[in-house]
Protein backbone atom coordinates (compact mmCIF):
# COMPACT_ATOMS: atom_id res chain seq x y z
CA UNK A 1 14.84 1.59 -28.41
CA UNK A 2 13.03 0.39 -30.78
CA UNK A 3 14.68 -2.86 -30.97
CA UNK A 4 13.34 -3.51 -27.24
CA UNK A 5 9.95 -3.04 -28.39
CA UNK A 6 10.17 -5.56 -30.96
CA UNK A 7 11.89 -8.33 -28.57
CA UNK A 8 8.87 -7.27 -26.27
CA UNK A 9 6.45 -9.55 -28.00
CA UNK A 10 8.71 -12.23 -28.13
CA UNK A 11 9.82 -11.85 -24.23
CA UNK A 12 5.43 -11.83 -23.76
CA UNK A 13 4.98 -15.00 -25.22
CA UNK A 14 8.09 -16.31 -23.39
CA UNK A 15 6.33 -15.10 -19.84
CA UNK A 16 3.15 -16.42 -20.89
CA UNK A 17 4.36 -19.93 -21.32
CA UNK A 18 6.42 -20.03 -18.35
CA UNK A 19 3.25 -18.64 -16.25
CA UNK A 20 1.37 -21.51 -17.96
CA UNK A 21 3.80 -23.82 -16.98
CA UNK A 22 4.12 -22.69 -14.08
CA UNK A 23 0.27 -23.32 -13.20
CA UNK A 24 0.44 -26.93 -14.72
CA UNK A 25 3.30 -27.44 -12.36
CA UNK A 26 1.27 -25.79 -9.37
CA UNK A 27 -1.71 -28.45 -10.15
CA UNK A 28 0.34 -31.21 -10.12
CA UNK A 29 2.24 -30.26 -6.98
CA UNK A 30 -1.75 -29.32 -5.25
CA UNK A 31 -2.81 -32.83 -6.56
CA UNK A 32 0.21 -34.50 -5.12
CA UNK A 33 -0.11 -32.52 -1.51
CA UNK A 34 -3.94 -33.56 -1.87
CA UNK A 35 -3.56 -37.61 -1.67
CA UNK A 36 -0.56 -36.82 0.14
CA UNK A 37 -3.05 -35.53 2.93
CA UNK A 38 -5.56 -38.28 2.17
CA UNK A 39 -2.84 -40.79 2.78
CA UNK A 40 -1.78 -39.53 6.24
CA UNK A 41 -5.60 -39.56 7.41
CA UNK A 42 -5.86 -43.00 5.60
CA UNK A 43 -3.26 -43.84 7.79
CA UNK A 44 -3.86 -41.88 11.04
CA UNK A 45 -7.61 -43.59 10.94
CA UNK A 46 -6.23 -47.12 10.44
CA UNK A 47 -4.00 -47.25 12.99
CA UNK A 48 -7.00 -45.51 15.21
CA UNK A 49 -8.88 -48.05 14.20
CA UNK A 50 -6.57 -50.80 14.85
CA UNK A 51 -5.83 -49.25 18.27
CA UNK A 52 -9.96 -49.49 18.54
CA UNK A 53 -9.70 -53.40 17.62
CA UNK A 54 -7.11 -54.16 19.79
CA UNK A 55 -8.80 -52.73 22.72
CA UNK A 56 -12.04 -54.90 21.70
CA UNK A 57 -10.37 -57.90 20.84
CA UNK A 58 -8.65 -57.48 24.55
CA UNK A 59 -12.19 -56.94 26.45
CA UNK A 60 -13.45 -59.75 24.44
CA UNK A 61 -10.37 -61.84 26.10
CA UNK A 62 -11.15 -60.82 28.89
CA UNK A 63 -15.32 -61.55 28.69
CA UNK A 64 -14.56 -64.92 27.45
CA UNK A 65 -12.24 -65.66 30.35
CA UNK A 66 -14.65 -64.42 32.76
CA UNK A 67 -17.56 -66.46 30.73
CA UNK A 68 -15.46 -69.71 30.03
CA UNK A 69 -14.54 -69.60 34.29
CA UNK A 70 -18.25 -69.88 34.43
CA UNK A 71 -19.12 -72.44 31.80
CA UNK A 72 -16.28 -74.63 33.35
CA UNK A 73 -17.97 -74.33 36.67
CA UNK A 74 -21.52 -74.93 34.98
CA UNK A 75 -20.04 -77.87 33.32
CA UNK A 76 -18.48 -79.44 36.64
CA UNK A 77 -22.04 -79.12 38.26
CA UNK A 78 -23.65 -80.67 35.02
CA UNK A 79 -21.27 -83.42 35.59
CA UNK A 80 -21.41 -84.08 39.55
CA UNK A 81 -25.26 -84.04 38.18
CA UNK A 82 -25.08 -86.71 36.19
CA UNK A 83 -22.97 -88.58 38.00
CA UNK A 84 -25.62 -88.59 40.77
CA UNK A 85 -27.96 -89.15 38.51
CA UNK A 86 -25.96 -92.41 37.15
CA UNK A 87 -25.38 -93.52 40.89
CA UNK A 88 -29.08 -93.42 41.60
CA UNK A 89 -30.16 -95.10 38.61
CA UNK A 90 -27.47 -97.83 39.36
CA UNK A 91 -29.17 -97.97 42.92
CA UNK A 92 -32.34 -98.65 41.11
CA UNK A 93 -31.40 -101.09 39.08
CA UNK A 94 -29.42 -103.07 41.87
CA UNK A 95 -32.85 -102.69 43.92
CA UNK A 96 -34.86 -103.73 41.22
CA UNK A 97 -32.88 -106.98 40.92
CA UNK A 98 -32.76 -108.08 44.35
């Protein structure tokens, strides 16, 4: 018996460093899990947010089309404009002459 009491303090010591290790290995496995899960929402909010500038970047396609279908029609009334505007100033000028 008394030789297991002896071997006790040694067999202490032993459990105390394995429950130390043990807790360093914990931390480091915590830490790990810990910018694991920062990662994933990393990566679940940029690929939110590209779905977000997709969807923008389409409605802006679209706006523009709808705007540049009207600034092509502003611009063909501009030019019928001026090309009245050019006729009647050549009607002047032949006017003018005679």
């Amino acid at each position: 018996m008394e030789v297991k009491f002896e071997k006790l303090p040694e067999n202490e010591l032993d459990l105390i460093s394995l429950i130390q290790t043990f807790n360093a290995t914990l931390e480091t496995i915590e830490k790990r899990l810990s910018r694991l899960e920062k990662m994933d929402s990393i990566e679940h909010r940029v690929e939110v947010n590209q779905i977000d500038l997709s969807d923008i970047k389409d409605s802006l396609e679209r706006i523009e089309d709808k705007h540049n279908n009207g600034i092509q029609h502003i611009n063909r009334r501009l030019d019928s404009h001026l090309v009245k505007i050019a006729k009647l100033e050549e009607e002047m000028m032949i006017s003018k002459n005679k």
